[in-house]
Protein backbone atom coordinates (compact mmCIF):
# COMPACT_ATOMS: atom_id res chain seq x y z
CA UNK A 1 -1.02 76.64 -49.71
CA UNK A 2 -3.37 76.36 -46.83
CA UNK A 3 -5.57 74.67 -48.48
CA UNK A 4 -3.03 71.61 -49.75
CA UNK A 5 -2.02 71.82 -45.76
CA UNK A 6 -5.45 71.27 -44.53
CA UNK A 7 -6.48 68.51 -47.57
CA UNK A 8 -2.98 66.78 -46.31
CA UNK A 9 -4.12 66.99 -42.73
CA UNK A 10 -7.85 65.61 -43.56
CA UNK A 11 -6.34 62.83 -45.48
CA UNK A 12 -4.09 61.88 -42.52
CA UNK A 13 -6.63 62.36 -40.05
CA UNK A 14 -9.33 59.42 -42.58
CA UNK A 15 -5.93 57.48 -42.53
CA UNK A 16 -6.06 57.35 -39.27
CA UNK A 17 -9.55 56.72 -38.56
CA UNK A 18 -9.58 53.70 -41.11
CA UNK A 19 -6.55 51.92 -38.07
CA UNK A 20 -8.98 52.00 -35.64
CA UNK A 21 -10.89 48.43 -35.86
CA UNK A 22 -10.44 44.52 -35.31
CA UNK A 23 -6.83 44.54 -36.83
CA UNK A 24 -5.79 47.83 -35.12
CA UNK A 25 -6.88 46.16 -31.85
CA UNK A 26 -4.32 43.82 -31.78
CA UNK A 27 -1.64 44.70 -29.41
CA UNK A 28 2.19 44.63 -30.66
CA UNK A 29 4.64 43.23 -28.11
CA UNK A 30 7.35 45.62 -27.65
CA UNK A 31 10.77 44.06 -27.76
CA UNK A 32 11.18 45.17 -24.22
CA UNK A 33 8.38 43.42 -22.35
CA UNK A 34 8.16 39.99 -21.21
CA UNK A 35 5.28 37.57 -22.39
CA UNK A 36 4.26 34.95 -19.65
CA UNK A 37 2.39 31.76 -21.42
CA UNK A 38 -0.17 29.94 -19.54
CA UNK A 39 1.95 26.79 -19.93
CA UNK A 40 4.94 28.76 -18.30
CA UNK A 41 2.00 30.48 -16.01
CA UNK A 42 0.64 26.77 -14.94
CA UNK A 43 4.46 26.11 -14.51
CA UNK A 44 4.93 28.49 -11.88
CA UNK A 45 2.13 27.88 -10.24
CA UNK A 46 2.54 24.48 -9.41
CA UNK A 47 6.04 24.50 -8.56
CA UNK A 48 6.02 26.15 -5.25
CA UNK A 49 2.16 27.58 -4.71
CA UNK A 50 0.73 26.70 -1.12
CA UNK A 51 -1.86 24.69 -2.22
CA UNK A 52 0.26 22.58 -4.27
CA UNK A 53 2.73 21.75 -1.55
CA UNK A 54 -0.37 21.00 0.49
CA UNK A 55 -1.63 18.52 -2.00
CA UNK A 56 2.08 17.53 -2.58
CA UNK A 57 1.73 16.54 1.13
CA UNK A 58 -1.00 14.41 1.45
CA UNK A 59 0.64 11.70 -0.56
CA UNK A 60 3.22 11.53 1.63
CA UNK A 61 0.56 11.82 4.69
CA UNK A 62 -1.03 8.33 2.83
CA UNK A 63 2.33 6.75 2.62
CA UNK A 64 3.07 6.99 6.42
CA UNK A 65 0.14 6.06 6.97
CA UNK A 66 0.43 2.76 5.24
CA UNK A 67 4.07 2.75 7.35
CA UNK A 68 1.98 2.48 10.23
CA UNK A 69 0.09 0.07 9.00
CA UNK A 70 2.72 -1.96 8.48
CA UNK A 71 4.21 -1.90 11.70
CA UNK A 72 1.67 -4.10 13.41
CA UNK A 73 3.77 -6.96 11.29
CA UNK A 74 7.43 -5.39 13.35
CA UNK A 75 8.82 -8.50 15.49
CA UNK A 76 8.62 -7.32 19.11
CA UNK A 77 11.00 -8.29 21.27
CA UNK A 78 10.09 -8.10 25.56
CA UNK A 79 12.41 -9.08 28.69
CA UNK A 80 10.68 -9.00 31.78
CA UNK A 81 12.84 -9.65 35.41
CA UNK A 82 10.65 -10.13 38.87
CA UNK A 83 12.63 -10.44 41.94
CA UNK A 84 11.65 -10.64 45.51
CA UNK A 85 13.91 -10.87 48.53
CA UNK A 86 12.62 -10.88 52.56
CA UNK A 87 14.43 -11.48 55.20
CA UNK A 88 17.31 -12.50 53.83
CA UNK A 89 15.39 -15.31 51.98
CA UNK A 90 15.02 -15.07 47.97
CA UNK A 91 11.48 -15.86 47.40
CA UNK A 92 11.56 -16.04 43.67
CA UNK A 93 13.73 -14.53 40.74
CA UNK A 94 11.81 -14.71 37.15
CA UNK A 95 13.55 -13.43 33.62
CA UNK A 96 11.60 -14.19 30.72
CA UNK A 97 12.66 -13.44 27.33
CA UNK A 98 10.17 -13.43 24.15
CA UNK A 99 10.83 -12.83 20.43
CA UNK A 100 7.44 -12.72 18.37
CA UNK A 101 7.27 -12.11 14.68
CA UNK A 102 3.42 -11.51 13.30
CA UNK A 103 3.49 -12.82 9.63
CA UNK A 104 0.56 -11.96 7.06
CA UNK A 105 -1.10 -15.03 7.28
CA UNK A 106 -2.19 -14.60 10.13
CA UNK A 107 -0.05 -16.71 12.69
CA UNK A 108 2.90 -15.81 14.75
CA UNK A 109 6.11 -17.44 15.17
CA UNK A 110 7.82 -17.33 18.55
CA UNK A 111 10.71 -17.64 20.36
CA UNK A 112 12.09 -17.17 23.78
CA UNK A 113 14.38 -17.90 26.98
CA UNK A 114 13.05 -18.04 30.55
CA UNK A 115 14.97 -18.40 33.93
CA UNK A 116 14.09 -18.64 37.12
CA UNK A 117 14.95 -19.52 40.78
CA UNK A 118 14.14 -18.94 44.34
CA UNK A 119 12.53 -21.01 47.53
CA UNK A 120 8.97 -20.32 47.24
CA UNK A 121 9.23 -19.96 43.67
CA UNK A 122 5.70 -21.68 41.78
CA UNK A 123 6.45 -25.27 40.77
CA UNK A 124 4.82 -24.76 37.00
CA UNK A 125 7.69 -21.80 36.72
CA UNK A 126 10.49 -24.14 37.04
CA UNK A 127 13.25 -23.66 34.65
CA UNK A 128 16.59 -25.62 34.82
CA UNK A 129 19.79 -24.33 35.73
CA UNK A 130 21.21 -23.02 32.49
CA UNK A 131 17.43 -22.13 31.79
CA UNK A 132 14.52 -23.07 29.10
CA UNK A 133 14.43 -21.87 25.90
CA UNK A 134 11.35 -22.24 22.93
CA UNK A 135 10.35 -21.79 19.73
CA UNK A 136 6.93 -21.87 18.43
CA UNK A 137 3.87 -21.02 16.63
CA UNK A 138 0.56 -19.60 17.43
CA UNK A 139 -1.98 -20.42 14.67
CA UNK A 140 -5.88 -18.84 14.83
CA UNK A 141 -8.01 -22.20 12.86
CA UNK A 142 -11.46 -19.83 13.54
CA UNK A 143 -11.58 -15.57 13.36
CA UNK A 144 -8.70 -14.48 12.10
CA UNK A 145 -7.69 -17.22 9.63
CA UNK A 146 -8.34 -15.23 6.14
CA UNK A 147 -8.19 -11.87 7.37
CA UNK A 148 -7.88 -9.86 10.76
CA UNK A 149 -7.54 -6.42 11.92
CA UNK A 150 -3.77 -6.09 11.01
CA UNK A 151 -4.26 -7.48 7.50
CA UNK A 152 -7.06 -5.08 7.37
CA UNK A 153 -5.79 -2.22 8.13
CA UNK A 154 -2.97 -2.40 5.69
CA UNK A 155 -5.17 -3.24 3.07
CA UNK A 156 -6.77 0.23 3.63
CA UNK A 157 -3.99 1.94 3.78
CA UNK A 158 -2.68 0.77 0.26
CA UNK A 159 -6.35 2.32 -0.97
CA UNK A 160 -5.38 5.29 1.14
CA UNK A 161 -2.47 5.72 -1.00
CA UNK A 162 -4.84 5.91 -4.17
CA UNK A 163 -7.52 8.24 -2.30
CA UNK A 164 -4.31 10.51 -1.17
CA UNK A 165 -3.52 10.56 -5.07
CA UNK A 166 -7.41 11.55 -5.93
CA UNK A 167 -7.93 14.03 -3.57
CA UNK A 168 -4.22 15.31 -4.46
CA UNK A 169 -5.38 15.91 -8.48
CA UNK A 170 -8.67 17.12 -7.21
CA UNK A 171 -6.72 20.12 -5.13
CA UNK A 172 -4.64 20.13 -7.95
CA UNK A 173 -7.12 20.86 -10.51
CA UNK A 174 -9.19 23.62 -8.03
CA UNK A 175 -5.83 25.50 -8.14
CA UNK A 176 -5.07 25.20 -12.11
CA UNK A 177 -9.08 26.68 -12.58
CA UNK A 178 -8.91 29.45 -10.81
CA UNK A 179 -5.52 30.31 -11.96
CA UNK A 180 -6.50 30.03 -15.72
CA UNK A 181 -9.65 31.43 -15.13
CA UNK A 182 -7.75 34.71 -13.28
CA UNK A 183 -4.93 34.49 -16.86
CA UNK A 184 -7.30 34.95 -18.81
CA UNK A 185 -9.29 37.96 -17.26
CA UNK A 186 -5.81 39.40 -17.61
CA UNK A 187 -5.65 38.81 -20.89
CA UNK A 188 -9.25 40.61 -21.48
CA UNK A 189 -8.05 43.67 -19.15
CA UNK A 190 -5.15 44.38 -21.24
CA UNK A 191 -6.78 44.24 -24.58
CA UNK A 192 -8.97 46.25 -23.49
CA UNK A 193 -6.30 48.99 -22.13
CA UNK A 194 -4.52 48.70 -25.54
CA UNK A 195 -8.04 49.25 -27.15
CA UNK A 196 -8.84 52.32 -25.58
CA UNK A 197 -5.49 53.48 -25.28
CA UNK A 198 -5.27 53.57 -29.52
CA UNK A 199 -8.85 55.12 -29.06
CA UNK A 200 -7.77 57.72 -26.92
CA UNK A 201 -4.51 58.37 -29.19
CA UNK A 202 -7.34 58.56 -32.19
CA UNK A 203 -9.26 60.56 -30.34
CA UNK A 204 -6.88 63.71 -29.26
CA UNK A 205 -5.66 63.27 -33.16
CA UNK A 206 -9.24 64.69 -34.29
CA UNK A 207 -9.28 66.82 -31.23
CA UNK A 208 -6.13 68.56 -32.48
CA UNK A 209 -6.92 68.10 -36.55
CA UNK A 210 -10.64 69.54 -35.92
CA UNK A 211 -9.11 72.46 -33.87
CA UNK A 212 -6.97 73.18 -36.88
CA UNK A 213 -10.03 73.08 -39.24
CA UNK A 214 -12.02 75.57 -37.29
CA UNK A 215 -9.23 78.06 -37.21
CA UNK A 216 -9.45 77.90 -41.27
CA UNK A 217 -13.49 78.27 -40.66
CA UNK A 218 -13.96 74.50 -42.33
CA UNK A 219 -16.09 73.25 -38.94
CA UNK A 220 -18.09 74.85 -36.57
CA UNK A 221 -16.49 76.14 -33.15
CA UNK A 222 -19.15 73.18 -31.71
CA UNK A 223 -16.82 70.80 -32.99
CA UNK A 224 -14.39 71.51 -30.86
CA UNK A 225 -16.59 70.39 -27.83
CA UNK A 226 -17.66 67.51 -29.59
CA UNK A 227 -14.22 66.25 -30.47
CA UNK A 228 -12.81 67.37 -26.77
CA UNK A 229 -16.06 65.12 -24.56
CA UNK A 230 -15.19 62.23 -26.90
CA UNK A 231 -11.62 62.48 -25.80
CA UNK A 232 -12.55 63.26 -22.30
CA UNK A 233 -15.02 60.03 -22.25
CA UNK A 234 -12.49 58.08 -24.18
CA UNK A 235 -9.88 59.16 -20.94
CA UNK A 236 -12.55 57.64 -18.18
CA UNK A 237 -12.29 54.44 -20.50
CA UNK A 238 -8.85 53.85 -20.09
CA UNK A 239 -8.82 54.96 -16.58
CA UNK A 240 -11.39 51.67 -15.45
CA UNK A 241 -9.62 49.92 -18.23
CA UNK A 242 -5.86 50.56 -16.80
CA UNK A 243 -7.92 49.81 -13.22
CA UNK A 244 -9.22 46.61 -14.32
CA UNK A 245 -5.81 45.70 -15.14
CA UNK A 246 -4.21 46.25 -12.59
CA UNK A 247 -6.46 44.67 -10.12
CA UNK A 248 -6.25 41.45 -12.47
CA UNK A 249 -2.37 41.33 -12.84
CA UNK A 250 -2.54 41.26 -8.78
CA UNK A 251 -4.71 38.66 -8.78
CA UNK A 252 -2.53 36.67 -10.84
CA UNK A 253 0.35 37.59 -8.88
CA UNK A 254 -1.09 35.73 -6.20
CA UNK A 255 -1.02 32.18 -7.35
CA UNK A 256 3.03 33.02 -8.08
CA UNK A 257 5.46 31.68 -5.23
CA UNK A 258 9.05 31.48 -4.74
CA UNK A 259 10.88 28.95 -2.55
CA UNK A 260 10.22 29.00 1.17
CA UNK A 261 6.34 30.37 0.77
CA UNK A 262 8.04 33.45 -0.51
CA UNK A 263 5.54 35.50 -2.61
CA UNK A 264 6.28 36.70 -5.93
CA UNK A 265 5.08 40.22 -7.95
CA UNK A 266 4.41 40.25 -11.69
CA UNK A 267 7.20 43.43 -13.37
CA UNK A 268 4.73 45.78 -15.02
CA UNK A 269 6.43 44.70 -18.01
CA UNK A 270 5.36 41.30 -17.95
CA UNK A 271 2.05 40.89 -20.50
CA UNK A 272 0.15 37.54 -21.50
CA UNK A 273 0.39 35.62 -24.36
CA UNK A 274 -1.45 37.48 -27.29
CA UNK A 275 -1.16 34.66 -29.70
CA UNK A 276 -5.16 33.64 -29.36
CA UNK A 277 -4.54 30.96 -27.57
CA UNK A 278 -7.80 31.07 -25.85
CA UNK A 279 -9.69 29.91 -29.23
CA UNK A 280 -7.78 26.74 -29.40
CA UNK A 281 -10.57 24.41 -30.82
CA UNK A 282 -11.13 20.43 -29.62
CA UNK A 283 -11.15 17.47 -31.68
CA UNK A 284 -14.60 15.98 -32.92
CA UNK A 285 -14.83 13.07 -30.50
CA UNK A 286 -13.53 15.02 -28.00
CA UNK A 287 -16.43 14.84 -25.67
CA UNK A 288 -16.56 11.22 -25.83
CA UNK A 289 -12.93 11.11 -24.51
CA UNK A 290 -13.93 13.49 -21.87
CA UNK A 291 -16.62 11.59 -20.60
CA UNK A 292 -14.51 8.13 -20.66
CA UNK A 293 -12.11 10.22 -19.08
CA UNK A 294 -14.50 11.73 -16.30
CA UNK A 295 -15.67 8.01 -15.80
CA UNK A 296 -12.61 6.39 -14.97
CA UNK A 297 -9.91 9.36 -13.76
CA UNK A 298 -12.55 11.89 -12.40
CA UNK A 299 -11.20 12.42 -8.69
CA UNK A 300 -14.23 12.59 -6.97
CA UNK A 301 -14.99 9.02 -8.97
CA UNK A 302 -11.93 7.54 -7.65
CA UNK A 303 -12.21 8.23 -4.03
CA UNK A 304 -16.25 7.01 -3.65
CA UNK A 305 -14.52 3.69 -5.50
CA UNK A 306 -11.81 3.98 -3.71
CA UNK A 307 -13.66 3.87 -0.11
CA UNK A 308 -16.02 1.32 -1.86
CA UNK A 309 -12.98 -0.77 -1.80
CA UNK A 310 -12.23 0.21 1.72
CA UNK A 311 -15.48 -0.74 2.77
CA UNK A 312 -15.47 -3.86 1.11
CA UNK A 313 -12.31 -5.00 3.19
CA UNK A 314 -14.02 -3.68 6.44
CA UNK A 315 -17.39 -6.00 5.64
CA UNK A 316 -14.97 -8.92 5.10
CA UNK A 317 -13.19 -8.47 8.81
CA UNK A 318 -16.91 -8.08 9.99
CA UNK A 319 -17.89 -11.15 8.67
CA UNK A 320 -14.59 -12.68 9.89
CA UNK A 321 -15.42 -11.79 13.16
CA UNK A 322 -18.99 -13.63 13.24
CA UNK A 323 -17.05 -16.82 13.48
CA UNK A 324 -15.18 -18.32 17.09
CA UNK A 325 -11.87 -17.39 18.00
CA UNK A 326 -10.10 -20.42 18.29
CA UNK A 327 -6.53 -20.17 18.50
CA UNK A 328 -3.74 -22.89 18.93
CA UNK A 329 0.21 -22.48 20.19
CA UNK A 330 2.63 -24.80 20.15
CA UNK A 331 6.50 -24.28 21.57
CA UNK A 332 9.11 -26.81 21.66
CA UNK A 333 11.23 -26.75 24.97
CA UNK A 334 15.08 -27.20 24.99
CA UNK A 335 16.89 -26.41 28.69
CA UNK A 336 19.48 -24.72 27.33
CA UNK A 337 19.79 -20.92 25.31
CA UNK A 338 21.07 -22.79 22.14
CA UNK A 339 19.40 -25.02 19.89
CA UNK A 340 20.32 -28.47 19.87
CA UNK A 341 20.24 -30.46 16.67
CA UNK A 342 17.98 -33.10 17.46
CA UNK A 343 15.09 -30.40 18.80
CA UNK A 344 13.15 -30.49 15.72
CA UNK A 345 13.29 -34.83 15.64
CA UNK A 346 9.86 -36.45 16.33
CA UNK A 347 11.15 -38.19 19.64
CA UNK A 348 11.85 -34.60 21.04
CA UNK A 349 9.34 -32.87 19.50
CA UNK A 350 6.65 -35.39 21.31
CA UNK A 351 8.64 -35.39 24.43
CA UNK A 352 9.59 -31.47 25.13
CA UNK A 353 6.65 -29.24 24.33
CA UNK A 354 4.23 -26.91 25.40
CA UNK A 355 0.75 -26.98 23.62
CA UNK A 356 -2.08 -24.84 24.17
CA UNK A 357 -5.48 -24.20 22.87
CA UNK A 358 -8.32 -21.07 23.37
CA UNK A 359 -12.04 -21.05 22.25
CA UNK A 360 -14.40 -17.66 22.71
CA UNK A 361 -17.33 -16.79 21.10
CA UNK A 362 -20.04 -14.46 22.12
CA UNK A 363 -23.58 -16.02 23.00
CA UNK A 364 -25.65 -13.20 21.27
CA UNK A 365 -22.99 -11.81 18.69
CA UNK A 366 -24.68 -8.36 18.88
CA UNK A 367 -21.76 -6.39 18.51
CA UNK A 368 -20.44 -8.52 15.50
CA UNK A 369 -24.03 -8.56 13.71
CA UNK A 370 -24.50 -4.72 14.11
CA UNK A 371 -20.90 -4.31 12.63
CA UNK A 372 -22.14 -6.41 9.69
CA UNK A 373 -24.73 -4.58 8.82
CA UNK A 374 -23.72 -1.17 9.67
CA UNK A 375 -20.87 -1.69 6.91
CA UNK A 376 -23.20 -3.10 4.27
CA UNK A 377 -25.55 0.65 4.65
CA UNK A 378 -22.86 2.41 4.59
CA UNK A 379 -21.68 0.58 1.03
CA UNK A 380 -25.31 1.08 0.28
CA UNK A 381 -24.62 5.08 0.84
CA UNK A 382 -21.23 4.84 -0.98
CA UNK A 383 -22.94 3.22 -4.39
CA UNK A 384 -25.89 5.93 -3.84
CA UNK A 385 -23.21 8.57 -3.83
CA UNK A 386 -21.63 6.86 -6.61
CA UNK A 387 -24.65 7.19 -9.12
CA UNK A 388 -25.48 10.78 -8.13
CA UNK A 389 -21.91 11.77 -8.28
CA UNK A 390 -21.90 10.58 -11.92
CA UNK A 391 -24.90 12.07 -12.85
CA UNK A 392 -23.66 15.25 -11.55
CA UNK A 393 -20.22 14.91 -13.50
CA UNK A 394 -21.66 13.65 -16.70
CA UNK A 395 -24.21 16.52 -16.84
CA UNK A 396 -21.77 19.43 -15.61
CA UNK A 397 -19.39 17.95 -18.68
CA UNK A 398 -22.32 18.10 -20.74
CA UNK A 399 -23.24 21.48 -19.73
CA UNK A 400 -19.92 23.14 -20.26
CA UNK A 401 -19.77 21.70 -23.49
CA UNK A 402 -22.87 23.61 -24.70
CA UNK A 403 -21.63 26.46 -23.02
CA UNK A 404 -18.23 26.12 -24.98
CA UNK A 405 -20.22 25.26 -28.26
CA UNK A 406 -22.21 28.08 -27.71
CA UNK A 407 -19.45 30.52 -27.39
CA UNK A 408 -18.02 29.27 -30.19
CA UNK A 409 -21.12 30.43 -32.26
CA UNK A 410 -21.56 33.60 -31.15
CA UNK A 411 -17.46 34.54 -30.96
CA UNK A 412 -18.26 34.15 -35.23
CA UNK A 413 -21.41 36.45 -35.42
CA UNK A 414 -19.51 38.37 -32.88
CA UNK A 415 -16.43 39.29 -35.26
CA UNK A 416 -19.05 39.48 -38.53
CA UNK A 417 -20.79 43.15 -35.95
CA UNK A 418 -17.08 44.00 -35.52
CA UNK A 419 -16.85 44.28 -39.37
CA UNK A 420 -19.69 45.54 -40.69
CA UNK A 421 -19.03 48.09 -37.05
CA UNK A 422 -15.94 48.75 -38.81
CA UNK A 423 -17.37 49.66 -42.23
CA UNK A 424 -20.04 51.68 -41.27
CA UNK A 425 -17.53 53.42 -39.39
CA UNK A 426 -15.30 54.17 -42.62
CA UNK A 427 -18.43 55.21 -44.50
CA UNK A 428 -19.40 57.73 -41.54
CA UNK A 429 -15.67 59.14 -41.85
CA UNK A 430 -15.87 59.73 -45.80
CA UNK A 431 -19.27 61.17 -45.26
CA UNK A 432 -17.93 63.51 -42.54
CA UNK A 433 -15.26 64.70 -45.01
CA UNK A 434 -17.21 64.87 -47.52
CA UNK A 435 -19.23 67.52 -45.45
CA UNK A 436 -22.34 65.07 -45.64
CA UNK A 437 -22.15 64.10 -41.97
CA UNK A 438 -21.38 65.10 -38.27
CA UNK A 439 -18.34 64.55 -35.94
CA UNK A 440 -20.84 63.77 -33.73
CA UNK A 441 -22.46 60.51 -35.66
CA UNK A 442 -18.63 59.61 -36.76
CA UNK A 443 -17.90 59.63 -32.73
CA UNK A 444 -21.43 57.87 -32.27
CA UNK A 445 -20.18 54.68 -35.34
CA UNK A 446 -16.47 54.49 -33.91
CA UNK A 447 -18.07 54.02 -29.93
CA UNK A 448 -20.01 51.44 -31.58
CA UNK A 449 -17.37 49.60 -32.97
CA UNK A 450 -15.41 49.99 -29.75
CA UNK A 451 -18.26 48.46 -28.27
CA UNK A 452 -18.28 45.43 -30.58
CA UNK A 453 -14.69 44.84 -29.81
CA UNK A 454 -14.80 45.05 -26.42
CA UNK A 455 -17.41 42.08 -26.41
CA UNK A 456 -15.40 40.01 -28.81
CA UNK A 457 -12.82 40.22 -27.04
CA UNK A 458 -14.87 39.59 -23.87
CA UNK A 459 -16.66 35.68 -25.75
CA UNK A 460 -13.06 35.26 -26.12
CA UNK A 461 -12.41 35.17 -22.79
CA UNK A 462 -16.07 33.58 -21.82
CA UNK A 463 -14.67 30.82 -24.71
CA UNK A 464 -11.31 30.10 -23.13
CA UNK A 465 -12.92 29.84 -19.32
CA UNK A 466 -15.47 27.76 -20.50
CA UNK A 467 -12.59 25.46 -22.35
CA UNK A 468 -10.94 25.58 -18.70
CA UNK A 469 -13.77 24.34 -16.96
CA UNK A 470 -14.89 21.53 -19.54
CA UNK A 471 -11.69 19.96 -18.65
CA UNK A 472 -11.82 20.50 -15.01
CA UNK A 473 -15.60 18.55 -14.97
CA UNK A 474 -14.15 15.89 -16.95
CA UNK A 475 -11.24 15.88 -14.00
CA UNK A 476 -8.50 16.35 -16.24
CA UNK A 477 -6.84 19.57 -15.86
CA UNK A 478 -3.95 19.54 -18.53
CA UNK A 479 -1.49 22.29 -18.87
CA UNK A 480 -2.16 23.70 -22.86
């Protein structure tokens, strides 16, 4: 009877053995966890994470800035009233009244209403007694005909809109690479706590099952020792492995947020995604998307051609400004507030005006030359930057691609050691009960396959962060 007991006990102990390997490895999701996706993880993280709010931000920094911008186009309207009594005598009493509405072609339209009085007031401030009204334009025929520093600045802050945007994905993408690269350490930690968590289970089996064996005098009282370090050793593993763990779910607890920057824990019943979603493959051509893509979306790219473009408006106003200012106004005079119908006739018109006319230019044009020419090195710098920034992108690409490809390789040599591991671990267990080998070289095979999936599982993760970061080089961090 003891005998059956003990052959029942031997076989359950090989059966159990024989679990142990790359099938056995793979963690079942208990019904009551909760498995976060790195879709549903890039999800959270972008809906209310600091940094994202921060990029969220500058795009609506860019757009008031272009508000400001605008706002050198507002119509102002100024009243101005001078009065001066002395003695009892009124030396003068001045109102003026102006209305002036800066268009984008460069001229201004005006309009006002002036009215004055007084003894010693000065003869070329005359008004009459229901006072003078006008209505004009100022038009510049030199600098500032095509473009001036208004027009200018707008310009630039439309292409500030679009470097807002770049620099917005660029903060964007920072964030989703570290976050993906912290999911997936996560991922490694807890297959490798379920690993040596079975192992362990395995392990105090035999402890138990070789304790039982020596009582009947089958195994040496060494055994016992041998069986009890490996579970010992196999209790340090899960110990760093439970460590590792936990240190990584914190770390991806901290790219979590709630609403109003408030922070947000992960339940320790919350697990990644164990569906092997980290050896998602690419298409062939692939890398010749990724490069098109890193050519024309890449956010670095974007913002050198963006403040190429910037710097292409600021050489035109330089250039603008090498020419004379020469400006010309013209206001037609009516002495009442309203506008009479006839004012815009020729016969009034010719009769009832106020022209004027300005000329400047500087002798040496110093300042205007070294403008010039400061703005075409600095788009000498900018195309400079240009070519070494694409350099550097096309070769990073490049270089995670190999990387990836590489992985790739060795993740399929990787699982071949895991099962030949495996089988020369099953032969070393039928030895063993067949009294032809040693706890000790059974404990020595199954470490060894332990081993071998602990680095598979390990290119795994290399594989997935090296997926990750192809697509950040190419600039295009998609949620998969």
């Amino acid at each position: 009877m003891k005998n059956i007991q003990l052959y029942m006990l031997q076989l359950v102990l090989v059966l159990g053995l024989l679990v142990l390997g790359l099938s056995s490895a793979k963690a079942q999701t208990p019904d009551s966890v909760q498995v976060l996706t790195l879709q549903d993880f890039h999800r959270l993280v972008l809906q209310n994470h600091p940094v994202a709010s921060q990029a969220a931000l500058l795009t609506e920094q860019a757009r008031q800035e272009l508000r400001m911008a605008r706002g050198s186009l507002d119509p102002v309207i100024s009243s101005k009233i001078y009065r001066k009594e002395y003695n009892g005598k009124e030396y003068y009493h001045l109102w003026n009244n102006t209305l002036e509405i800066p268009t984008w072609f460069g001229f201004d339209l005006k309009a006002g209403y002036d009215q004055t009085r007084g003894q010693y007031l000065n003869p070329e401030n005359n008004t009459p007694a229901g006072g003078l009204s006008f209505a004009g334009v100022s038009v510049p025929l030199g600098q500032g005909l095509f473009i001036d520093q208004r027009r200018a600045t707008i310009k630039q802050a439309v292409l500030l809109q679009d470097i807002a945007e770049a620099e917005r994905v660029k903060l964007i993408n920072k964030l989703l690479l570290q976050a993906t690269k912290d999911y997936w350490d996560w991922l490694l930690y807890y297959r490798e706590m379920q690993l040596y968590r079975e192992a362990l289970e395995l392990a105090d089996f035999r402890l138990k099952s070789v304790r039982i064996r020596v009582r009947e005098g089958d195994l040496a009282a060494i055994d016992t020792i041998e069986a009890l370090t490996e579970v010992q050793n196999r209790q340090v593993l899960v110990q760093q492995a439970q460590l590792s763990y936990n240190n990584a779910r914190l770390t991806v607890a901290t790219h979590l947020w709630a609403e109003n920057a408030v922070p947000l824990e992960l339940q320790e019943r919350t697990i990644p995604a164990l569906t092997g979603s980290e050896l998602t493959t690419l298409p062939q051509d692939s890398m010749q998307q990724l490069l098109e893509i890193a050519k024309t979306n890449h956010p670095d790219l974007r913002k050198i051609n963006l403040k190429g473009q910037q710097l292409q408006v600021e050489q035109r106003l330089a250039t603008e400004k090498l020419k004379p200012k020469l400006n010309v106004e013209y206001n037609v005079l009516q002495k009442d507030f309203y506008l009479r119908p006839d004012a815009f006739e020729r016969q009034y018109l010719g009769a009832n005006y106020k022209l004027g006319m300005s000329f400047n230019v500087p002798l040496f044009l110093r300042e205007e030359r070294g403008k010039l020419q400061l703005t075409k090195a600095k788009q000498q710098a900018n195309n400079l930057e240009l070519q070494q920034t694409t350099r550097e992108i096309e070769n990073s690409l490049l270089a995670a691609f190999n990387d990836w490809e590489a992985l790739a390789s060795q993740i399929k040599l990787q699982e071949q050691m895991v099962e030949n591991a495996n089988k020369l671990r099953n032969g070393e267990v039928i030895r063993f009960q067949n009294g032809e080998s040693s706890l000790f070289l059974v404990n020595s095979r199954e470490a060894k396959l332990l081993e071998s999936q602990q680095k598979l599982y390990s290119l795994r993760t290399k594989y997935a962060k090296a997926k990750t970061l192809l697509y950040w080089s190419a600039g295009n961090m998609v949620v998969e």
